[in-house]
PDB file of N, CA and C in Angstrom:
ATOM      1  N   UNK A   1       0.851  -1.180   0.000  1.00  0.00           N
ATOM      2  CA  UNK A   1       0.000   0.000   0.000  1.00  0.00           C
ATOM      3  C   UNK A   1       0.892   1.237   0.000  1.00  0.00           C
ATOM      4  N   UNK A   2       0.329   2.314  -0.770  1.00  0.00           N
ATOM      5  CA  UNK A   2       1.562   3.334  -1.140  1.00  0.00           C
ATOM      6  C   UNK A   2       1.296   4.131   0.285  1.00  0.00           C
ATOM      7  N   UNK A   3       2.034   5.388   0.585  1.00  0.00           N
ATOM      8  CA  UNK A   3       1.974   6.057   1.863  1.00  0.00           C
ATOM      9  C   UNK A   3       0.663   6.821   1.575  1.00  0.00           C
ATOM     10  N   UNK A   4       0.385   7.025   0.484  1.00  0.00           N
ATOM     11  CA  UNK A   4      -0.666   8.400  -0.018  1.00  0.00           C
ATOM     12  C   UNK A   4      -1.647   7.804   0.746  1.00  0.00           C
ATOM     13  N   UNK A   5      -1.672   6.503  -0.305  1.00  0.00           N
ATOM     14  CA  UNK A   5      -3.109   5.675   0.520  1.00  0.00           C
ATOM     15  C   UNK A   5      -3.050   5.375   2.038  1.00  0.00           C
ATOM     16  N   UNK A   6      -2.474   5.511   2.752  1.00  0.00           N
ATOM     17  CA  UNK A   6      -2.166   5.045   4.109  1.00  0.00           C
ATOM     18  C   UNK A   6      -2.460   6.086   4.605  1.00  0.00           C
ATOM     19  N   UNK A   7      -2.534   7.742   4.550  1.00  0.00           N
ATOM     20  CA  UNK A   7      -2.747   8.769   4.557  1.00  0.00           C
ATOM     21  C   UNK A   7      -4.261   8.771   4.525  1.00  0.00           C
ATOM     22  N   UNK A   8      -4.670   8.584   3.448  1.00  0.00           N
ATOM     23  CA  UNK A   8      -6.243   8.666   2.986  1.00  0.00           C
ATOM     24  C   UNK A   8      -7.025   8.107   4.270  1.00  0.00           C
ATOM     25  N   UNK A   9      -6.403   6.507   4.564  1.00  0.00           N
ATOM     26  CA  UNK A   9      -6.628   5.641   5.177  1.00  0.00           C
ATOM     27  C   UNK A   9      -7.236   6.144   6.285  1.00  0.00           C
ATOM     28  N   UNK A  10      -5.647   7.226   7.270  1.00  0.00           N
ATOM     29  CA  UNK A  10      -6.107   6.992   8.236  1.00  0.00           C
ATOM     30  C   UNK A  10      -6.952   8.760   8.447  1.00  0.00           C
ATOM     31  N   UNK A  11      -7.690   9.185   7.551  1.00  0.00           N
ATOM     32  CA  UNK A  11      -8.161  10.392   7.231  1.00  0.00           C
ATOM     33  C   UNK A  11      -9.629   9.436   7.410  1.00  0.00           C
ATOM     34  N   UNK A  12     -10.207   8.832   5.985  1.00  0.00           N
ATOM     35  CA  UNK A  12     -11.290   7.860   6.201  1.00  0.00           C
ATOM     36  C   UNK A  12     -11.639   7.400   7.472  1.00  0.00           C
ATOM     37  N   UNK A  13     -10.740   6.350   7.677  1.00  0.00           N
ATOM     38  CA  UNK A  13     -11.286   5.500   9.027  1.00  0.00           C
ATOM     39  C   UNK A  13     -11.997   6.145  10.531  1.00  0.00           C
ATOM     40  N   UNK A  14     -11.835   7.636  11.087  1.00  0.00           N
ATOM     41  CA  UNK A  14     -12.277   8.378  11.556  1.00  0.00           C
ATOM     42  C   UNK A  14     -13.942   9.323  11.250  1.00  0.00           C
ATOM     43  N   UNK A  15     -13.664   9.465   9.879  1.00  0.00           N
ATOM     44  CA  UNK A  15     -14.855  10.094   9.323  1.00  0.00           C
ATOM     45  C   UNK A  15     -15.944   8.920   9.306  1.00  0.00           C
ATOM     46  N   UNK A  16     -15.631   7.513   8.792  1.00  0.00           N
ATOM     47  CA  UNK A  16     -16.299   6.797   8.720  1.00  0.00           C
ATOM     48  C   UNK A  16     -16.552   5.861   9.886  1.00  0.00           C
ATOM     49  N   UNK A  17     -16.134   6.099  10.793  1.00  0.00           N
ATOM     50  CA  UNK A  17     -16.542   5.569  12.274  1.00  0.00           C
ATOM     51  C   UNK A  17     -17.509   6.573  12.434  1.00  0.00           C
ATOM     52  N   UNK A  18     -17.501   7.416  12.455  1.00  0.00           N
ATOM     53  CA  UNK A  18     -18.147   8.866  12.884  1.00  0.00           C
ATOM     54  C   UNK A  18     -19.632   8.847  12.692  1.00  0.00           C
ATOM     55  N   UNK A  19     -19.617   8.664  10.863  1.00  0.00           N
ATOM     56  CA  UNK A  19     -21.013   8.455  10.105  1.00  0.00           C
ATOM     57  C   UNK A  19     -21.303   6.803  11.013  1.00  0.00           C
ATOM     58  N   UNK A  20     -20.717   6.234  11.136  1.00  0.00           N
ATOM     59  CA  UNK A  20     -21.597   4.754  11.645  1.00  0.00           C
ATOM     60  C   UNK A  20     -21.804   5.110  12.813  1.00  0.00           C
ATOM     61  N   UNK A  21     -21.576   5.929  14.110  1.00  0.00           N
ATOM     62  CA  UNK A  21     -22.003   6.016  15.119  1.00  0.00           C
ATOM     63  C   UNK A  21     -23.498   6.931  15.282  1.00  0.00           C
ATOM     64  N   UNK A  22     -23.700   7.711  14.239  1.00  0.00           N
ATOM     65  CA  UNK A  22     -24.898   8.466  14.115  1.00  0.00           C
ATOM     66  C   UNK A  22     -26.202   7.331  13.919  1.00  0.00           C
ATOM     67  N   UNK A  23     -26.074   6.149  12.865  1.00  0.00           N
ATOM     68  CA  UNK A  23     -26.812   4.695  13.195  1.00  0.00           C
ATOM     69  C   UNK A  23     -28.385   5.078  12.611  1.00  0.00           C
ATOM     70  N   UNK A  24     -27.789   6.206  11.392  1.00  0.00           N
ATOM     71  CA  UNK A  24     -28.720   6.570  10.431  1.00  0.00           C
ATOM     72  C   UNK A  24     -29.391   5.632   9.578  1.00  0.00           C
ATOM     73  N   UNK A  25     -30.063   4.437   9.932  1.00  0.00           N
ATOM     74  CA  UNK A  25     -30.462   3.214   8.952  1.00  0.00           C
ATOM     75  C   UNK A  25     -31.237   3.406   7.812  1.00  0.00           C
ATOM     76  N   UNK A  26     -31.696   4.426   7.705  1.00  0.00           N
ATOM     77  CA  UNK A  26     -32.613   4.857   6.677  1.00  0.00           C
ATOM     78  C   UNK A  26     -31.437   5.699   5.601  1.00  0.00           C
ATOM     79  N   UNK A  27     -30.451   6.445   6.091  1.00  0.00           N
ATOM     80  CA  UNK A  27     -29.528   7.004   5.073  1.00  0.00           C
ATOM     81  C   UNK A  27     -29.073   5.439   4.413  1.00  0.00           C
ATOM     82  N   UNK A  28     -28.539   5.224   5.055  1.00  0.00           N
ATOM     83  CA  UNK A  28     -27.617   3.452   4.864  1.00  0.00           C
ATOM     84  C   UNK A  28     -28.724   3.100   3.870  1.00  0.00           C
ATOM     85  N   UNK A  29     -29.165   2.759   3.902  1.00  0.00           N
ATOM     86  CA  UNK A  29     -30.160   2.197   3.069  1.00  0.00           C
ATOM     87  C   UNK A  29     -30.413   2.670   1.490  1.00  0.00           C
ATOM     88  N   UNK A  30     -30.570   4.415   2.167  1.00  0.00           N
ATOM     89  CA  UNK A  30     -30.674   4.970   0.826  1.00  0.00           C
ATOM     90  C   UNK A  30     -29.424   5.342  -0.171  1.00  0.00           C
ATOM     91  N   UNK A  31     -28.213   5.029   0.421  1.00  0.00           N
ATOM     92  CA  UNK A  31     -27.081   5.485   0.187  1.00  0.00           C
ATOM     93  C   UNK A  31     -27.271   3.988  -0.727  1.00  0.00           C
ATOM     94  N   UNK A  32     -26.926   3.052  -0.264  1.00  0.00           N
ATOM     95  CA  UNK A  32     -26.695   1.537  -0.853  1.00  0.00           C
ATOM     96  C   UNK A  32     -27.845   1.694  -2.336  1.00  0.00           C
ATOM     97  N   UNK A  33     -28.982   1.916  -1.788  1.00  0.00           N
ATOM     98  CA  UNK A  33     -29.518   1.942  -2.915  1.00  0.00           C
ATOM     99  C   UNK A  33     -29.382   2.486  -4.509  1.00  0.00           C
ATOM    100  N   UNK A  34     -29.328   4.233  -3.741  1.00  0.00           N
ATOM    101  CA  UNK A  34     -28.793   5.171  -4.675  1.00  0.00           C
ATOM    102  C   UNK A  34     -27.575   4.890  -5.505  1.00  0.00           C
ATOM    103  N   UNK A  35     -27.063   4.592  -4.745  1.00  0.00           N
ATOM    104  CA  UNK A  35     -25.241   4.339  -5.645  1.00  0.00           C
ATOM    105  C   UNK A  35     -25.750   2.780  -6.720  1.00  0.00           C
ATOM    106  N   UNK A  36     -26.268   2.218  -6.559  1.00  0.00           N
ATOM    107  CA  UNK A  36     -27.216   0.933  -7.477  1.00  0.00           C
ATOM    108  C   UNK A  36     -26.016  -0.316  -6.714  1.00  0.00           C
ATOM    109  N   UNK A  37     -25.673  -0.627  -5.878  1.00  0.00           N
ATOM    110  CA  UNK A  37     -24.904  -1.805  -5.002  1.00  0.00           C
ATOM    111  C   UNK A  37     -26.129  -2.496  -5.020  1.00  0.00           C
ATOM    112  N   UNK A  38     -27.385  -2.041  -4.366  1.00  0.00           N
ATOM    113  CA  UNK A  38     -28.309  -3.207  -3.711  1.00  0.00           C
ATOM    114  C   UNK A  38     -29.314  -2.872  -4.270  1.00  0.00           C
ATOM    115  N   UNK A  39     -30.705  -3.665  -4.678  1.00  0.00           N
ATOM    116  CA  UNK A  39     -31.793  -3.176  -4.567  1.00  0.00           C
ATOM    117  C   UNK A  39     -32.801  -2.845  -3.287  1.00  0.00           C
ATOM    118  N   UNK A  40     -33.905  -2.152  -3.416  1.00  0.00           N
ATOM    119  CA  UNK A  40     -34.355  -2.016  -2.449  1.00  0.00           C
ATOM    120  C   UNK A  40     -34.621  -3.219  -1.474  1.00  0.00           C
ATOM    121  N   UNK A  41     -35.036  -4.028  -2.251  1.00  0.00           N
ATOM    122  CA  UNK A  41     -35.426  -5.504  -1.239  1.00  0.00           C
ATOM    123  C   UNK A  41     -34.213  -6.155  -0.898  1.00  0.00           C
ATOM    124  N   UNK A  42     -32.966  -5.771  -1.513  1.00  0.00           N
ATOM    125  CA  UNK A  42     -31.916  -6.763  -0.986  1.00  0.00           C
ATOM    126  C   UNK A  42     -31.744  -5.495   0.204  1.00  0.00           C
ATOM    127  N   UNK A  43     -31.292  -4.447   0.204  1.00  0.00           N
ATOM    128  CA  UNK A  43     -31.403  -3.803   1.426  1.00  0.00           C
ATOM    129  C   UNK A  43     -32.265  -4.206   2.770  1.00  0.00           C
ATOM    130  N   UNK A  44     -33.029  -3.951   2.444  1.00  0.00           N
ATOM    131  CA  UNK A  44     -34.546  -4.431   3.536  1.00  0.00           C
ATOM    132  C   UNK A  44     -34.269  -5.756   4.039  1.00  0.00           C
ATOM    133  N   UNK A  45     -33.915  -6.507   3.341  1.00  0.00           N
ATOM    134  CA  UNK A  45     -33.288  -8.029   3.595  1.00  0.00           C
ATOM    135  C   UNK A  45     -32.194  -8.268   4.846  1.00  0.00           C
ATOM    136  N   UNK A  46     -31.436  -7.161   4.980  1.00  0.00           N
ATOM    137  CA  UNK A  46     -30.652  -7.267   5.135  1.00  0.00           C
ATOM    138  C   UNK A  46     -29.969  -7.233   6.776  1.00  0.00           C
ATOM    139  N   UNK A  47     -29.560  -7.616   7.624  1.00  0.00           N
ATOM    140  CA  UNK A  47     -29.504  -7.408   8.852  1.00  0.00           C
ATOM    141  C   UNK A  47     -28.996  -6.342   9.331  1.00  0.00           C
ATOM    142  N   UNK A  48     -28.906  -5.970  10.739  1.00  0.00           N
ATOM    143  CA  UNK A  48     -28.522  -4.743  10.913  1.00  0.00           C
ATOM    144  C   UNK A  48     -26.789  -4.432  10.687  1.00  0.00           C
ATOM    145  N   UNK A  49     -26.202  -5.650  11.328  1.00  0.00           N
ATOM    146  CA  UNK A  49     -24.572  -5.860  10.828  1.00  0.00           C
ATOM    147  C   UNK A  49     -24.467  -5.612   9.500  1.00  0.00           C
ATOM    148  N   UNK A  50     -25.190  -6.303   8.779  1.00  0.00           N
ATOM    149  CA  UNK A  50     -24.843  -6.832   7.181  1.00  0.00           C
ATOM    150  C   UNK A  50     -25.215  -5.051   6.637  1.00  0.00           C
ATOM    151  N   UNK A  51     -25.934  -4.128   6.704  1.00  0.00           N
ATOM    152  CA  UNK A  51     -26.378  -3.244   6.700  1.00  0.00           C
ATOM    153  C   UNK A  51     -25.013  -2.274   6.968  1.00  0.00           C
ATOM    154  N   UNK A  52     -24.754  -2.043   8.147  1.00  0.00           N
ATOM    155  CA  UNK A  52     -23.726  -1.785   8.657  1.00  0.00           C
ATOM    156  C   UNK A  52     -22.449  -1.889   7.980  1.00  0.00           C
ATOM    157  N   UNK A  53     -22.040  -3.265   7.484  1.00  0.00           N
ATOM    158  CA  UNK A  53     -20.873  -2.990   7.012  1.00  0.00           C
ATOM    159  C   UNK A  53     -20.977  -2.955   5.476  1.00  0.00           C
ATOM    160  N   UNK A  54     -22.196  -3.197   4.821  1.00  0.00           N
ATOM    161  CA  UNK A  54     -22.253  -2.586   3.386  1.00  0.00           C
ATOM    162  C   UNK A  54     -22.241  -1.351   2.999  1.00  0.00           C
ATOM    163  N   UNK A  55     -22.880  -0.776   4.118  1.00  0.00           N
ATOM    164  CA  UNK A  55     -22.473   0.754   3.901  1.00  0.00           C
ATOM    165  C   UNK A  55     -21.195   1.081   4.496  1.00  0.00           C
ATOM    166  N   UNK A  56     -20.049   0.768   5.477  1.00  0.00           N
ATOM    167  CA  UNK A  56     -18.936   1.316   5.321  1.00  0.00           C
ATOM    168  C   UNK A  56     -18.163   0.838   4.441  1.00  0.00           C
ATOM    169  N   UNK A  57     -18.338   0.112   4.166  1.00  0.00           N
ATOM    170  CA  UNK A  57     -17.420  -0.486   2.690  1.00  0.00           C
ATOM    171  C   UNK A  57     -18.080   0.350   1.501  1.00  0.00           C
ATOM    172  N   UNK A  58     -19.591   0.832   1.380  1.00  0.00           N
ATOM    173  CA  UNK A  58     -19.354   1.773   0.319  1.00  0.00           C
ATOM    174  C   UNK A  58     -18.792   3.398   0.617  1.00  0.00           C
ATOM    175  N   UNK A  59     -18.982   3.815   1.627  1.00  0.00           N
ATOM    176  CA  UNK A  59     -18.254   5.150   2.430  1.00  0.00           C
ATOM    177  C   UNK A  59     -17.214   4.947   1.774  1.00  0.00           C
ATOM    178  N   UNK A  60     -15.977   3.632   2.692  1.00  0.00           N
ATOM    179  CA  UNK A  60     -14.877   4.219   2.200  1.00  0.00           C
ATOM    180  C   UNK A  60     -14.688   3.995   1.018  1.00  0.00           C
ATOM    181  N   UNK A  61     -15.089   2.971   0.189  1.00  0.00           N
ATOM    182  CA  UNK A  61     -14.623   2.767  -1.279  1.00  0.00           C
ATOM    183  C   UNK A  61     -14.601   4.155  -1.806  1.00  0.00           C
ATOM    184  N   UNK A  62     -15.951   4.640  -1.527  1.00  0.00           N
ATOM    185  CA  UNK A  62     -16.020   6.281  -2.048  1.00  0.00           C
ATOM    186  C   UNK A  62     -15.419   7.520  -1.982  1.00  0.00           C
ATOM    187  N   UNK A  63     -14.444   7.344  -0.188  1.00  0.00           N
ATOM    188  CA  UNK A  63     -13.908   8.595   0.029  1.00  0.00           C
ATOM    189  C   UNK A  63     -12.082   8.178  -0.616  1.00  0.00           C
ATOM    190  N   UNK A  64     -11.971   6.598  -0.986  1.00  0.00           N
ATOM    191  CA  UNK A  64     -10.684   6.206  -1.105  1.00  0.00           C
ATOM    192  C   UNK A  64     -10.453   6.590  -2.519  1.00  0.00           C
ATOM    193  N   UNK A  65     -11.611   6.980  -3.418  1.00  0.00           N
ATOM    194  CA  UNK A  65     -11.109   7.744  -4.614  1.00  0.00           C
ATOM    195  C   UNK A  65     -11.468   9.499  -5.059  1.00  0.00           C
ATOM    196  N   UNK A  66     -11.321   9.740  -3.392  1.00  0.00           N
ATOM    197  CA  UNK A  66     -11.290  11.307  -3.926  1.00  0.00           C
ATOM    198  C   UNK A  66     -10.122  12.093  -3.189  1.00  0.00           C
ATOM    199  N   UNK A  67      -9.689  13.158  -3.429  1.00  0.00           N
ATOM    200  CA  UNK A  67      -8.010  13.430  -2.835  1.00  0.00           C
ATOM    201  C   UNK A  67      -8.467  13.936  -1.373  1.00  0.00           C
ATOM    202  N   UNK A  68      -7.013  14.313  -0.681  1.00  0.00           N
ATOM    203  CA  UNK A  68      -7.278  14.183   0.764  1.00  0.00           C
ATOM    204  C   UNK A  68      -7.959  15.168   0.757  1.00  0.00           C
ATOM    205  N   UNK A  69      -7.983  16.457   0.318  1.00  0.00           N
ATOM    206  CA  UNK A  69      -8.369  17.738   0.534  1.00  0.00           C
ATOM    207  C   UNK A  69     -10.405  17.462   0.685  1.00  0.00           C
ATOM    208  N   UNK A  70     -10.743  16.613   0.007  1.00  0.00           N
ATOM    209  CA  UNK A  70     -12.166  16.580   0.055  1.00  0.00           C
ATOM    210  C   UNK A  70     -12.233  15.913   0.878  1.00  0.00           C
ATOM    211  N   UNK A  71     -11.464  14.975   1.229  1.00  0.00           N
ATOM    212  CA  UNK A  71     -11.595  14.074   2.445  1.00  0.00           C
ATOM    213  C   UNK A  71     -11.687  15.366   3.589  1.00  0.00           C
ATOM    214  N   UNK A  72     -10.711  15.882   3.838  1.00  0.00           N
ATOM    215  CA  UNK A  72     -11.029  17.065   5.183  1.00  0.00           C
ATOM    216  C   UNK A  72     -11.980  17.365   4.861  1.00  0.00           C
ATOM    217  N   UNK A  73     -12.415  18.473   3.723  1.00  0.00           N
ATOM    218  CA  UNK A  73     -14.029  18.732   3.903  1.00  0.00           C
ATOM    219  C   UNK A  73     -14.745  18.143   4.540  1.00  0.00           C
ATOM    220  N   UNK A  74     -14.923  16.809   4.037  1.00  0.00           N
ATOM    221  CA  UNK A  74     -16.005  16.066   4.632  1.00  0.00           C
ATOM    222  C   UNK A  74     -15.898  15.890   6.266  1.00  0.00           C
ATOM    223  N   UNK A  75     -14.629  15.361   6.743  1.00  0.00           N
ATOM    224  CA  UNK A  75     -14.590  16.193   8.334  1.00  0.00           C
ATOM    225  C   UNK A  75     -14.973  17.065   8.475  1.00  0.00           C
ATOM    226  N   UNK A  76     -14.775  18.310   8.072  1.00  0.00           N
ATOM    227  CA  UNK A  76     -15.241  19.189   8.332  1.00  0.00           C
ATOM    228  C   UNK A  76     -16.088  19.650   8.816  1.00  0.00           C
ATOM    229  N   UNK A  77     -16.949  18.972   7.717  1.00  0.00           N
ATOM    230  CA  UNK A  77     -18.608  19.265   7.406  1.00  0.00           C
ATOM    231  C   UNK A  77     -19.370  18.431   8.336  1.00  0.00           C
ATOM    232  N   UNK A  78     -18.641  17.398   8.202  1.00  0.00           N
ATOM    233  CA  UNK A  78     -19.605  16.107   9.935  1.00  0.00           C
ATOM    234  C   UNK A  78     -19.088  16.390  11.163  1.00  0.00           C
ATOM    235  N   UNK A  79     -17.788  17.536  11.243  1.00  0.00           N
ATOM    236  CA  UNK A  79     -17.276  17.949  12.669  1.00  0.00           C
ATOM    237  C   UNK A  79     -16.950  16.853  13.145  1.00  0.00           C
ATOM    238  N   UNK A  80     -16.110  15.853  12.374  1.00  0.00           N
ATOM    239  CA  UNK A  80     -15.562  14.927  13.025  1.00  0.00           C
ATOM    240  C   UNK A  80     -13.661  15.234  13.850  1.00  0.00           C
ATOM    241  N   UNK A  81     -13.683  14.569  15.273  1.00  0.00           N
ATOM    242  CA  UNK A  81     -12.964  15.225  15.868  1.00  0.00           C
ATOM    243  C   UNK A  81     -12.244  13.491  16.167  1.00  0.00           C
ATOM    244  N   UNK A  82     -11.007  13.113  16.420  1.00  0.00           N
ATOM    245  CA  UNK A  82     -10.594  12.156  17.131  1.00  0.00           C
ATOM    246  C   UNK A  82      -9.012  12.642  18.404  1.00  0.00           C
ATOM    247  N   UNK A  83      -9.088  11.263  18.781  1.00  0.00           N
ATOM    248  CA  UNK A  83      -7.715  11.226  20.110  1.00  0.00           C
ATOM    249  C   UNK A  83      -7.032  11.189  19.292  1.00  0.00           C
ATOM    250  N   UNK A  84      -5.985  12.125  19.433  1.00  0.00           N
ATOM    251  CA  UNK A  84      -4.577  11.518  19.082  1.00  0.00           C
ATOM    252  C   UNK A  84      -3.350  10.975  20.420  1.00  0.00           C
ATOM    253  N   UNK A  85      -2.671   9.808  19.719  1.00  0.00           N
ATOM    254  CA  UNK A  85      -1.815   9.794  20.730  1.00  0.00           C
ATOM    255  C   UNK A  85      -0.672   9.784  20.598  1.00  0.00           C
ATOM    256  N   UNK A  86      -0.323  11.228  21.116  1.00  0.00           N
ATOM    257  CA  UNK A  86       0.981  11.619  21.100  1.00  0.00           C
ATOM    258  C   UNK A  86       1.722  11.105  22.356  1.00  0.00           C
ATOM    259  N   UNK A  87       3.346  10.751  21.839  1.00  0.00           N
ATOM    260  CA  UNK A  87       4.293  10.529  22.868  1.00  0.00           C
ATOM    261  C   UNK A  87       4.654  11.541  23.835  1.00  0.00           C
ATOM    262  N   UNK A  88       5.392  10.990  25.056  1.00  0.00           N
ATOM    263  CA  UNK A  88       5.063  11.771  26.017  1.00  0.00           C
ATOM    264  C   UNK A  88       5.703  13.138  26.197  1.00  0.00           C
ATOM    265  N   UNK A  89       7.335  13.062  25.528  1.00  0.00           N
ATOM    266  CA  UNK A  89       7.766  14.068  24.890  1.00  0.00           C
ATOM    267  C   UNK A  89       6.800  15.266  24.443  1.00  0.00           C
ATOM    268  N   UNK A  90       6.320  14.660  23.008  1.00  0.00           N
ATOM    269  CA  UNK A  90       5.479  15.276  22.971  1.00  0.00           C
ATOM    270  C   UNK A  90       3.997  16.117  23.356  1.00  0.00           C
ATOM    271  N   UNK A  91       3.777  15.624  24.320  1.00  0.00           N
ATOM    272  CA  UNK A  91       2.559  15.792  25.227  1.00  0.00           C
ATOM    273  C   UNK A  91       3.279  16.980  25.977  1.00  0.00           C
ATOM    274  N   UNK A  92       4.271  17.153  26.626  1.00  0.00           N
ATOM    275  CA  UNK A  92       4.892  17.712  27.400  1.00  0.00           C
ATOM    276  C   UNK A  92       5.448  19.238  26.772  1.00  0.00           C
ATOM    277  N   UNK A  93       5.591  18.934  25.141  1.00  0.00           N
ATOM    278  CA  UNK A  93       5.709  20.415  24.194  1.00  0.00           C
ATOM    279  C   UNK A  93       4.482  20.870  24.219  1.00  0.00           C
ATOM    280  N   UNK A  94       3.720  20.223  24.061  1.00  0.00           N
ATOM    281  CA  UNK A  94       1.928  20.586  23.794  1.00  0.00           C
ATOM    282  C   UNK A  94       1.765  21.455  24.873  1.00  0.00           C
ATOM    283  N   UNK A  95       2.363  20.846  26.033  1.00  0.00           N
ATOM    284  CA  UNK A  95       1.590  21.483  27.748  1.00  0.00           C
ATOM    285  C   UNK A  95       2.036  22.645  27.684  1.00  0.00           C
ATOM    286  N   UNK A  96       3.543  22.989  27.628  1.00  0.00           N
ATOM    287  CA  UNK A  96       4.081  24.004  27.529  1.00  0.00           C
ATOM    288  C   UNK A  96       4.137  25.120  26.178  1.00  0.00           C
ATOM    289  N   UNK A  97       3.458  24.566  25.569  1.00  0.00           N
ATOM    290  CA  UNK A  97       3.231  25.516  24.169  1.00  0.00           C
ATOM    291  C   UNK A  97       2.177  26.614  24.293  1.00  0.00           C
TER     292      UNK A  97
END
C-alpha cells in the first residue's frame, strides 16, 4: 500500500466511524440503494450488521477515490474530531506551548 493511501486511510477510518455512530439506517439504506450496489429488497433483507458494514465499505470505497483535501471537507462538514496519541515528549511540548 503506497503512503498516499495510508494517509487517505487513516483520514477515512475516523470520518467513517463517525457516520456509523450516528446509526442513520434509513440514510444506509438509501445510500446503498442510490449508488445501485443493492436493490431495495436486498437492502430491507438485510440485517442490521450486514447493513452496517455494506455501507462502510461503500463510504470508504467512495472517500478512497477522492483526494485528501475533500476528504477534510467532509470532516469538516460532519465535525468529526478524534484522540490523538501523542508521545510523552510530545505531550509535554503541547503542555508548555
Amino acid at each position: 500500500m503506497h503512503s498516499s493511501q495510508r494517509h487517505k486511510l487513516s483520514l477515512i477510518h475516523p470520518l467513517v466511524d463517525h457516520l456509523l455512530q450516528q446509526q442513520d439506517i434509513g440514510e444506509w439504506r438509501t445510500a446503498l440503494v442510490q449508488s445501485g450496489v443493492m436493490t431495495r429488497e436486498e437492502v430491507i433483507a438485510l440485517d442490521s450488521n450486514a447493513l452496517q458494514a455494506a455501507y462502510k465499505t461503500l463510504v470508504t470505497m467512495k472517500l478512497l477515490h477522492q483526494d485528501a483535501d475533500n476528504i477534510l471537507n467532509e470532516i469538516e462538514r460532519h465535525q468529526v474530531s478524534w484522540k490523538l496519541d501523542m508521545g510523552e515528549d510530545y505531550r509535554q511540548g503541547a503542555i508548555c506551548y
